[in-house]
N, C-alpha and C. Protein backbone atom coordinates (compact mmCIF):
# COMPACT_ATOMS: atom_id res chain seq x y z
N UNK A 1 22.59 -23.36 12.45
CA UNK A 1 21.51 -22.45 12.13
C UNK A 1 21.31 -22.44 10.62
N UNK A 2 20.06 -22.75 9.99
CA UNK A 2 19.37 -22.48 9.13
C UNK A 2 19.19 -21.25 8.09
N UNK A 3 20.19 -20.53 7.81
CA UNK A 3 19.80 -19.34 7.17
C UNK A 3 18.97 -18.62 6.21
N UNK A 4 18.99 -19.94 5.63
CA UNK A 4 17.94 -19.64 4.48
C UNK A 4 16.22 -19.90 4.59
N UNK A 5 16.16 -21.19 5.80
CA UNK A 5 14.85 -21.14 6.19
C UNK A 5 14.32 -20.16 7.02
N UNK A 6 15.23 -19.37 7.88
CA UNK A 6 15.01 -18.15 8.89
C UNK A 6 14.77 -16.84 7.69
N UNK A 7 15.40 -16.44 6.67
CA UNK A 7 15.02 -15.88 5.49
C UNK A 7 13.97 -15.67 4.87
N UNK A 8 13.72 -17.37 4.51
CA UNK A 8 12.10 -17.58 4.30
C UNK A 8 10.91 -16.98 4.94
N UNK A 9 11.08 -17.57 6.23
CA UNK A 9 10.19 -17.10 6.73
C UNK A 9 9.90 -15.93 7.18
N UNK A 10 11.20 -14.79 7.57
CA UNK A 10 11.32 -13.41 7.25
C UNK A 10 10.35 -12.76 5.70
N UNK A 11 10.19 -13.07 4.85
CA UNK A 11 10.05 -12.87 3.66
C UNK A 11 8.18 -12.94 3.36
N UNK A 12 8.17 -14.44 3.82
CA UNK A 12 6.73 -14.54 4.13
C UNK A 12 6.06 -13.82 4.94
N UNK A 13 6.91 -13.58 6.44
CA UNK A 13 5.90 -12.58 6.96
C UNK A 13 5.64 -10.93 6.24
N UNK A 14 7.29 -10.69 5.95
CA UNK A 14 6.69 -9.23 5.21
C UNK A 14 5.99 -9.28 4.31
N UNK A 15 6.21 -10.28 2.83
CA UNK A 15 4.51 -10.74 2.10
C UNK A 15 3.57 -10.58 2.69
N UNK A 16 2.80 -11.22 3.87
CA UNK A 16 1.65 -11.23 4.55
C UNK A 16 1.07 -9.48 5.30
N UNK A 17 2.24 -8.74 5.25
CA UNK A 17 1.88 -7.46 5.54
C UNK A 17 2.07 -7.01 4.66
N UNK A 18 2.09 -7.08 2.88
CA UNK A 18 2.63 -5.99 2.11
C UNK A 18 3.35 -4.99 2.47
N UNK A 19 4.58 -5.52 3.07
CA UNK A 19 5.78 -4.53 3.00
C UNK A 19 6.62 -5.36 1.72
N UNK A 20 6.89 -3.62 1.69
CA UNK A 20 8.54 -4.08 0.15
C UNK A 20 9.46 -4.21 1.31
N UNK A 21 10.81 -4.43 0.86
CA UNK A 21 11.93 -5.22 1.47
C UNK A 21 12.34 -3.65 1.72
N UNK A 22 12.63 -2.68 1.02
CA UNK A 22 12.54 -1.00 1.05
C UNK A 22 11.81 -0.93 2.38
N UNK A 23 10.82 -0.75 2.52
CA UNK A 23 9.35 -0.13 3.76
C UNK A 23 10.11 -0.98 4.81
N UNK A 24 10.33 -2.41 4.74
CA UNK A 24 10.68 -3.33 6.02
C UNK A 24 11.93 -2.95 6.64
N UNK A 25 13.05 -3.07 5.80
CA UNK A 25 14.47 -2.67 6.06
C UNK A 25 14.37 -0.96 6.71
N UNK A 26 13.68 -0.02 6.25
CA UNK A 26 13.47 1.46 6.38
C UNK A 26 13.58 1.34 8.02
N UNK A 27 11.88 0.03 7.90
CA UNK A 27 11.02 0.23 9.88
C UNK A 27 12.42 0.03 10.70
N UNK A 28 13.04 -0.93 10.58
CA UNK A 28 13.82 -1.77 11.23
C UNK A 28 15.44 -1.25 11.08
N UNK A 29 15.84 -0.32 10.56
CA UNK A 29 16.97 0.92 10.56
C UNK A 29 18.10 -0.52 9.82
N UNK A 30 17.98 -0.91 8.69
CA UNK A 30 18.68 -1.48 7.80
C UNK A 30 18.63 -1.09 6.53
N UNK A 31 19.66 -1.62 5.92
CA UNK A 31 19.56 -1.74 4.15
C UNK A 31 18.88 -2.27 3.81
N UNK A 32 17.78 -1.99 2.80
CA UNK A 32 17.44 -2.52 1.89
C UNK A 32 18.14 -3.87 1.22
N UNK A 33 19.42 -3.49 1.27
CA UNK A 33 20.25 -4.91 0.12
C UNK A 33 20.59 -5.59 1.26
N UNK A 34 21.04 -5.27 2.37
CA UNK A 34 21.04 -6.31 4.02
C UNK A 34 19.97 -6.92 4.19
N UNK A 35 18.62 -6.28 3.64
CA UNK A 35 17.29 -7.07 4.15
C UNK A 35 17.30 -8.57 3.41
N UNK A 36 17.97 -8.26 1.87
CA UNK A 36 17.67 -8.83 0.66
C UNK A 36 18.51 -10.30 0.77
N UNK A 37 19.55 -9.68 1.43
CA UNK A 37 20.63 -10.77 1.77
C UNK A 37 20.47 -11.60 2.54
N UNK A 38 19.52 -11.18 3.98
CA UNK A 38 19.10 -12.10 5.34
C UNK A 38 17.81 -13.15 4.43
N UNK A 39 16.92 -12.17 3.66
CA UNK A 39 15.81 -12.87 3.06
C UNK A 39 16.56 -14.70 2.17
N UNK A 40 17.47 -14.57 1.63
CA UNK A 40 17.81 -15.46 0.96
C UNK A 40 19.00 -16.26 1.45
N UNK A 41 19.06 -16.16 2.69
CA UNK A 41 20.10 -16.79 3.39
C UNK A 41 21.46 -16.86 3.33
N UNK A 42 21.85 -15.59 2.88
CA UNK A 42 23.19 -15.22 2.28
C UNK A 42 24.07 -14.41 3.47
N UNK A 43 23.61 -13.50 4.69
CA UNK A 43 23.61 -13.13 5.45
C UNK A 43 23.72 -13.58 6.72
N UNK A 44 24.00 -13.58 8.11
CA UNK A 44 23.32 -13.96 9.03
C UNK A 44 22.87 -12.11 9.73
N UNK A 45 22.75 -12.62 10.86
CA UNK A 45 22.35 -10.94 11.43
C UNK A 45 22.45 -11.61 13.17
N UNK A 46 22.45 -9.66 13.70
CA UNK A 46 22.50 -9.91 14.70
C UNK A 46 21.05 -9.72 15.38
N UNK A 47 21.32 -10.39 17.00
CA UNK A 47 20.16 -10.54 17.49
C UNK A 47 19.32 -9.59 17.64
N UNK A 48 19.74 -8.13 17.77
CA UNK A 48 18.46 -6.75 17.52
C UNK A 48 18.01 -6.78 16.56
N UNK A 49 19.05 -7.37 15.21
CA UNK A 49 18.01 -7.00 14.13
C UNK A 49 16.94 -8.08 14.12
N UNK A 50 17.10 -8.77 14.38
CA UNK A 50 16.06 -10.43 14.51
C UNK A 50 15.25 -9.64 15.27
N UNK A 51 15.26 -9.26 16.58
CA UNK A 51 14.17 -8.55 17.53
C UNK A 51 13.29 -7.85 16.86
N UNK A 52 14.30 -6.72 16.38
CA UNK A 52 13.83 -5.56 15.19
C UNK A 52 12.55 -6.19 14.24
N UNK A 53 12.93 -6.94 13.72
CA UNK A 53 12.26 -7.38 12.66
C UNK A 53 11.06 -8.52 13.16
N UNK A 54 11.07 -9.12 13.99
CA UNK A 54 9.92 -9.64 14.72
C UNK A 54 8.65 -9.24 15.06
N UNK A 55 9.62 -8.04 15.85
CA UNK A 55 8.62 -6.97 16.75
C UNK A 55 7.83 -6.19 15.42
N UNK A 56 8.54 -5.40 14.32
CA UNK A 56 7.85 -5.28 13.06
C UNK A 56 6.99 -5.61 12.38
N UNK A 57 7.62 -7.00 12.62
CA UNK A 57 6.56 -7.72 11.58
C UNK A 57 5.00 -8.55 12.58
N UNK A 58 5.52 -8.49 13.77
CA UNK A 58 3.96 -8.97 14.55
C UNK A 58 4.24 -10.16 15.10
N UNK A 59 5.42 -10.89 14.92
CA UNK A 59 5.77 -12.29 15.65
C UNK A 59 6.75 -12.47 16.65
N UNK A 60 7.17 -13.62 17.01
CA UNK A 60 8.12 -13.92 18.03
C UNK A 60 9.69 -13.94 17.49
N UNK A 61 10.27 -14.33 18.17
CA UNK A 61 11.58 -14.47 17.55
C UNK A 61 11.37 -16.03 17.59
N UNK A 62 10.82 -16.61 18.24
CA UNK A 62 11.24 -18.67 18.02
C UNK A 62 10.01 -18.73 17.15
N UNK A 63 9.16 -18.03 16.36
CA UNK A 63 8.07 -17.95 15.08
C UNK A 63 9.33 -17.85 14.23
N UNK A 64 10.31 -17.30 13.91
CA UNK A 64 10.59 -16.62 13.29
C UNK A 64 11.95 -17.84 12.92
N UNK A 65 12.68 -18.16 13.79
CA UNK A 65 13.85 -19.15 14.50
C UNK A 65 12.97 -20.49 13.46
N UNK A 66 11.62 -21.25 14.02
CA UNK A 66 11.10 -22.78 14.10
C UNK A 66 11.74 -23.00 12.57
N UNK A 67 12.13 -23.97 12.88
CA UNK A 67 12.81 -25.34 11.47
C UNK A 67 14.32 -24.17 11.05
N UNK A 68 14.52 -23.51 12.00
CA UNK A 68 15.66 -22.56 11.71
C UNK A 68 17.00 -23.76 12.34
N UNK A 69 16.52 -23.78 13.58
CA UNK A 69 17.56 -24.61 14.41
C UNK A 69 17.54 -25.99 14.37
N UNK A 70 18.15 -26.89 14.39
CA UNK A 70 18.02 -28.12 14.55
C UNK A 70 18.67 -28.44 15.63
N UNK A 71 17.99 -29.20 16.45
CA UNK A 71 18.52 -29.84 18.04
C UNK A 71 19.57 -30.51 17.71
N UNK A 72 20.85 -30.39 18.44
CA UNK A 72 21.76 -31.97 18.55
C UNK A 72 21.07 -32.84 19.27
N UNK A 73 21.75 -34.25 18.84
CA UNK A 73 21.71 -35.25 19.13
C UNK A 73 21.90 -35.20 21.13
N UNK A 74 22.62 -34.28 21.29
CA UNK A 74 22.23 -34.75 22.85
C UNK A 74 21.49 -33.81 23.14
N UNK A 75 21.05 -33.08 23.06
CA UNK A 75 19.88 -31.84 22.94
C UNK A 75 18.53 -33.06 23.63
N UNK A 76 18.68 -33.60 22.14
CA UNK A 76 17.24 -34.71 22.28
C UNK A 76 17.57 -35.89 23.62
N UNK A 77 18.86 -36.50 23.15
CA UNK A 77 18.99 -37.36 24.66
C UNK A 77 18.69 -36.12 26.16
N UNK A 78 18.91 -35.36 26.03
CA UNK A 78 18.59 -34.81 27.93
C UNK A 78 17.59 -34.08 27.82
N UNK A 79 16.44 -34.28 26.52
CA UNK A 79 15.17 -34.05 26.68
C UNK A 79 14.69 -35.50 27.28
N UNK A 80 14.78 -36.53 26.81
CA UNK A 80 14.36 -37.43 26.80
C UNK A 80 14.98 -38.15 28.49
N UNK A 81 15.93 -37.85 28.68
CA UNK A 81 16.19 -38.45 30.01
C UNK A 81 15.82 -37.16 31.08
N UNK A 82 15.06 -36.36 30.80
CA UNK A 82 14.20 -35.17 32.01
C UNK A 82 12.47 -35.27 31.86
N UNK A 83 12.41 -36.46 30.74
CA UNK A 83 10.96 -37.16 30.30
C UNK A 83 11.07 -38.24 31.68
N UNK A 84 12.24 -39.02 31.09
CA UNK A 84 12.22 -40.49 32.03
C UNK A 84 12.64 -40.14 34.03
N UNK A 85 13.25 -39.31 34.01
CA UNK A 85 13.52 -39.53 35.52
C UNK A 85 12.99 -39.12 36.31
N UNK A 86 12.99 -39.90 37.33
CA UNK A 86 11.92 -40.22 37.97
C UNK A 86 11.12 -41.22 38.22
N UNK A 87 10.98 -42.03 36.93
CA UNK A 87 9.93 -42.76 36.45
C UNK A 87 10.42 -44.50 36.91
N UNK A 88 9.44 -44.69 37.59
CA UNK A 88 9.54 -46.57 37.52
C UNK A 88 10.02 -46.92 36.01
N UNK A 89 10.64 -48.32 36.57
CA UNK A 89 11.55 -49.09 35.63
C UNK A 89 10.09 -49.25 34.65
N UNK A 90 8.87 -49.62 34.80
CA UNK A 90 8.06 -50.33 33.85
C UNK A 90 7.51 -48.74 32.98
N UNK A 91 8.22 -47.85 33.21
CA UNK A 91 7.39 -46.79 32.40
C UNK A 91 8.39 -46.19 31.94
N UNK A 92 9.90 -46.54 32.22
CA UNK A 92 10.93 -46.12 31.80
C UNK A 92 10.83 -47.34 30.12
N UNK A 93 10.17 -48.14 30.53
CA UNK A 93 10.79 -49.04 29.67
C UNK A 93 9.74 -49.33 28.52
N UNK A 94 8.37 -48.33 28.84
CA UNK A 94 6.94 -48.31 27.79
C UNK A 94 7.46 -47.05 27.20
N UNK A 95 7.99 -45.66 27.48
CA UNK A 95 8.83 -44.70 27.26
C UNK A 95 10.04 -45.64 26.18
N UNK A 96 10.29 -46.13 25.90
CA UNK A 96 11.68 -46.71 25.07
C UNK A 96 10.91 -47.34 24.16
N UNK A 97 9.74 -48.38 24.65
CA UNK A 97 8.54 -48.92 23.74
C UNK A 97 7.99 -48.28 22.62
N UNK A 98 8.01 -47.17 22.95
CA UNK A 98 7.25 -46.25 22.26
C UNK A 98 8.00 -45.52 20.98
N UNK A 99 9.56 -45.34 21.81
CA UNK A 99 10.47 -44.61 21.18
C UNK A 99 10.92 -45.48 19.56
């Protein structure tokens, strides 16, 4: 997990609503200096406050998560083999073409 890009984008959304890190942390029953800490990736938090602060700020939690997480490596292989199965050998193998 990404902490500092999940931060970021915490940060940007309260920018986009003119909240201070004060007003945001207040809505969402945190510190102020806890807000300050998640903002810059110094922190992690738990999953209410992520909720908390979603629901606050007007977004999702995987808005909030995207370029936070990075897939493993087999993450992507058993995406990619629930793409292919099923599939004839000649489209299994334009599927790999492609890849």
């Amino acid at each position: 997990m990404n902490y500092e890009h999940l931060g970021q984008r915490i940060r940007e959304e309260r920018l986009k609503h003119n909240l201070t890190q004060s007003k945001l942390a207040e809505d969402v029953n945190i510190s102020d200096s806890y807000l300050g800490y998640i903002e810059r990736g110094e922190r992690s938090l738990s999953l209410e406050t992520l909720v908390n602060l979603a629901n606050r700020l007007g977004v999702t939690v995987d808005y909030l998560l995207h370029d936070s997480i990075s897939p493993s490596d087999e993450t992507i292989v058993d995406q990619f083999r629930s793409l292919i199965d099923q599939k004839s050998d000649a489209e299994k193998q334009m599927a790999i073409d492609v890849c």
